[in-house]
C-alpha atoms as a PDB file:
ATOM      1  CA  UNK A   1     -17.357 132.504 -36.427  1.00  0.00           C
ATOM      2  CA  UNK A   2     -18.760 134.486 -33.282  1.00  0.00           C
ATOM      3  CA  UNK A   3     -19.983 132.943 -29.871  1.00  0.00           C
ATOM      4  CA  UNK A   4     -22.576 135.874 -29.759  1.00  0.00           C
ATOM      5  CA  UNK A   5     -26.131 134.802 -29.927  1.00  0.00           C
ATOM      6  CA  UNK A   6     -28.918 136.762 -29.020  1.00  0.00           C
ATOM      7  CA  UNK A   7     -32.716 135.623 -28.469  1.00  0.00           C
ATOM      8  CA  UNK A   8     -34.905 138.240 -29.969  1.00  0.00           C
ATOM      9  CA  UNK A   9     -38.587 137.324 -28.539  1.00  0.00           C
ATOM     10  CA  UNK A  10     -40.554 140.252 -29.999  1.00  0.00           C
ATOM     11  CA  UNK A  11     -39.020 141.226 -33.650  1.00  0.00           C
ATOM     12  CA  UNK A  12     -41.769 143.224 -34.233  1.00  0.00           C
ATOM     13  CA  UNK A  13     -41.322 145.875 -31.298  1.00  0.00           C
ATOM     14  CA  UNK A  14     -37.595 145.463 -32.150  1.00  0.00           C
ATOM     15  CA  UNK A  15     -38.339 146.841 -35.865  1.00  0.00           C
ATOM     16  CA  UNK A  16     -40.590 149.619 -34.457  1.00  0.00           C
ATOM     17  CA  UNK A  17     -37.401 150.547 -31.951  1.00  0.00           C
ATOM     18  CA  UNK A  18     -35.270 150.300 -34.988  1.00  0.00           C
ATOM     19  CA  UNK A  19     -37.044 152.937 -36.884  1.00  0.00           C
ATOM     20  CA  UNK A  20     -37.980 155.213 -34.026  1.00  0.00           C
ATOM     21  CA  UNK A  21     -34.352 155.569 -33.326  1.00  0.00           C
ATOM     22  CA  UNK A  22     -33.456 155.680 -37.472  1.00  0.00           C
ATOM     23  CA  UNK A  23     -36.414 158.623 -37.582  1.00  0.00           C
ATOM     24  CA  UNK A  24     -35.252 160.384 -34.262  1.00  0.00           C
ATOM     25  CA  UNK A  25     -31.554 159.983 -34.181  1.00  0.00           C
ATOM     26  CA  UNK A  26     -31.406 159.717 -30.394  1.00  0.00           C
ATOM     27  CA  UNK A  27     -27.662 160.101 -29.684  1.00  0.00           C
ATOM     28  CA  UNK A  28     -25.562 157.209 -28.864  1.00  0.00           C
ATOM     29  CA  UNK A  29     -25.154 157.957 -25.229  1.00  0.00           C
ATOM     30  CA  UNK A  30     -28.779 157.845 -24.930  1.00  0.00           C
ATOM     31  CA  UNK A  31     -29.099 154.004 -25.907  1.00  0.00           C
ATOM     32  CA  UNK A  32     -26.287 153.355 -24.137  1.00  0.00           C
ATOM     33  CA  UNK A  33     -27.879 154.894 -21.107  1.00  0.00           C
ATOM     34  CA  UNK A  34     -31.148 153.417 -21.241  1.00  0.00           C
ATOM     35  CA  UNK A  35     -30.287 149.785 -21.419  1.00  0.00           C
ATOM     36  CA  UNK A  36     -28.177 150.779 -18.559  1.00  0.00           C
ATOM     37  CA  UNK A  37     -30.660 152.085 -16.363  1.00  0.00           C
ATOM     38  CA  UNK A  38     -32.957 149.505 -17.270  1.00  0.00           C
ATOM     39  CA  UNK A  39     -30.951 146.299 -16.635  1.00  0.00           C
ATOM     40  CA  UNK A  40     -30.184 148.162 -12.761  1.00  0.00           C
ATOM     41  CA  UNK A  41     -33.682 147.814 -12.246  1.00  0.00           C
ATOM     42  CA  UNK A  42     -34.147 144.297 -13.096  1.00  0.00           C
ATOM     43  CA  UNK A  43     -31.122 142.457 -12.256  1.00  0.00           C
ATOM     44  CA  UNK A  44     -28.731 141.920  -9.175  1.00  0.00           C
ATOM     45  CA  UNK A  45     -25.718 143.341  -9.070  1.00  0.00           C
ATOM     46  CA  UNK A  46     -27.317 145.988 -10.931  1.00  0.00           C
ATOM     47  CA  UNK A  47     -24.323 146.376 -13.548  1.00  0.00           C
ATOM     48  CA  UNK A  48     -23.958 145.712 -17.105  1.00  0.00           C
ATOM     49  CA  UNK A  49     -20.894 144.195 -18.899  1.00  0.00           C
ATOM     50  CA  UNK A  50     -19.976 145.935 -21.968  1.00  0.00           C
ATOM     51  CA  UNK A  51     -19.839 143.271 -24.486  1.00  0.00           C
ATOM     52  CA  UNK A  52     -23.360 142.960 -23.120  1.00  0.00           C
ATOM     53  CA  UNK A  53     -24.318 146.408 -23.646  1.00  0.00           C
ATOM     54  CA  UNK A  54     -22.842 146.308 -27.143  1.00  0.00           C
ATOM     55  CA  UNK A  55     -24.563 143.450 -28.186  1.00  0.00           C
ATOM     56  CA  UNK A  56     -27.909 144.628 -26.771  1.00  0.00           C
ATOM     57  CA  UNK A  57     -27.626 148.486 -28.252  1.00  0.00           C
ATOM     58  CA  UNK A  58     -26.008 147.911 -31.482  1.00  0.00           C
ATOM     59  CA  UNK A  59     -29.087 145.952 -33.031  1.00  0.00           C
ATOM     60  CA  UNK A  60     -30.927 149.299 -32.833  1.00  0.00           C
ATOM     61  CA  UNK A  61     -27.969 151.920 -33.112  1.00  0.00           C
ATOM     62  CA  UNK A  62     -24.422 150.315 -34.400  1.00  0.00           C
ATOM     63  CA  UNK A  63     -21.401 151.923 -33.095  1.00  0.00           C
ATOM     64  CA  UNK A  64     -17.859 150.515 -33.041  1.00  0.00           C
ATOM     65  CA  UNK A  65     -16.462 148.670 -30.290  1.00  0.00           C
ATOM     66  CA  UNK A  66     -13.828 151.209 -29.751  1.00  0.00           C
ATOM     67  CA  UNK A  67     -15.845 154.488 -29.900  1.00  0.00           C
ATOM     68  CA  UNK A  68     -18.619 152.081 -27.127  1.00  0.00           C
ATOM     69  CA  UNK A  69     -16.007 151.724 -24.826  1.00  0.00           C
ATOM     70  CA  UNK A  70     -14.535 154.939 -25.131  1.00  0.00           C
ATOM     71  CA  UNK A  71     -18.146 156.398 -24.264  1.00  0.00           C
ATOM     72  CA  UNK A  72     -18.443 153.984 -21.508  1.00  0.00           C
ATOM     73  CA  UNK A  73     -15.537 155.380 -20.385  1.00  0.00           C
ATOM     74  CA  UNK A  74     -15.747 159.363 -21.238  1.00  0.00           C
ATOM     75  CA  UNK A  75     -19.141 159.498 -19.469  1.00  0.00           C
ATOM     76  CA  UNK A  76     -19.349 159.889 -15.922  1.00  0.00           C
ATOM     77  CA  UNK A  77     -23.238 157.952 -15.948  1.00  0.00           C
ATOM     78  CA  UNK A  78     -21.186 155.210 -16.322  1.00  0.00           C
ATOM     79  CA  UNK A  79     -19.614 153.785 -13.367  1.00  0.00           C
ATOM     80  CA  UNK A  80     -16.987 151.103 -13.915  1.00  0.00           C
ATOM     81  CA  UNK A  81     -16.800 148.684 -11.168  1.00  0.00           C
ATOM     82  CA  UNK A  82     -14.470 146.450 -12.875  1.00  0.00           C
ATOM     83  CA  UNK A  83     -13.636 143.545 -15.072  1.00  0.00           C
ATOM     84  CA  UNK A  84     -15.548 145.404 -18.103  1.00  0.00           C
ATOM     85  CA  UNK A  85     -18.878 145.778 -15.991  1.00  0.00           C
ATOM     86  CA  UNK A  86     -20.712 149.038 -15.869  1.00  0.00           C
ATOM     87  CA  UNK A  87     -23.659 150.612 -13.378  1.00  0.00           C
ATOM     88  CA  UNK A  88     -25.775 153.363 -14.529  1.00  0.00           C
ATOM     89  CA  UNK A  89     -25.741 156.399 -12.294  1.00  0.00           C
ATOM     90  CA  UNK A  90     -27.292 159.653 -13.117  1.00  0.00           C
ATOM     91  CA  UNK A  91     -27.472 161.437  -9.807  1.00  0.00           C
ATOM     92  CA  UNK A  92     -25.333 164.359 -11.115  1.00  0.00           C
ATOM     93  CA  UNK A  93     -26.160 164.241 -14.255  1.00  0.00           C
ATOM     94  CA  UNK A  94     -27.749 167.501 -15.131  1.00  0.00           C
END
């Protein structure tokens, strides 16, 4: 059995995420990206850990663990500042 639990307040904006995303096919960098950016505008420190990411992104676009981190990690958007946490930083993406 998993320890993950996640609160889903609003399953109705979730389903019309789910098939935006299902009718779009927004790449998985995208998602990833996003929740990223969104999470350093609301919290402090304004980083992400990636088991948080992965739960969070995989409701609306499933990837595997390994090919998550290995984007995480392949991407230079994606600052690692250690212990599995994650800042979003697009300043040179182009």
């Amino acid at each position: 059995m998993s320890g993950w639990r996640l609160a889903i307040p609003d399953m109705e904006a979730l389903d019309q995420v789910w098939l935006r995303v299902q009718k779009k096919r927004v790449p998985f960098g995208a998602h990833r990206g996003q929740y990223c950016a969104r999470v350093s505008e609301i919290e402090s420190p304004s980083h992400v850990h990636a088991s948080e990411l992965y739960a969070a992104v995989n409701i609306v676009r499933p990837l595997s663990t390994r090919a998550d981190l290995a984007l995480l990690a392949s991407r230079p958007w994606f600052v690692h500042v250690g212990d599995l946490h994650f800042r979003f930083d697009d300043s040179e993406r182009t």
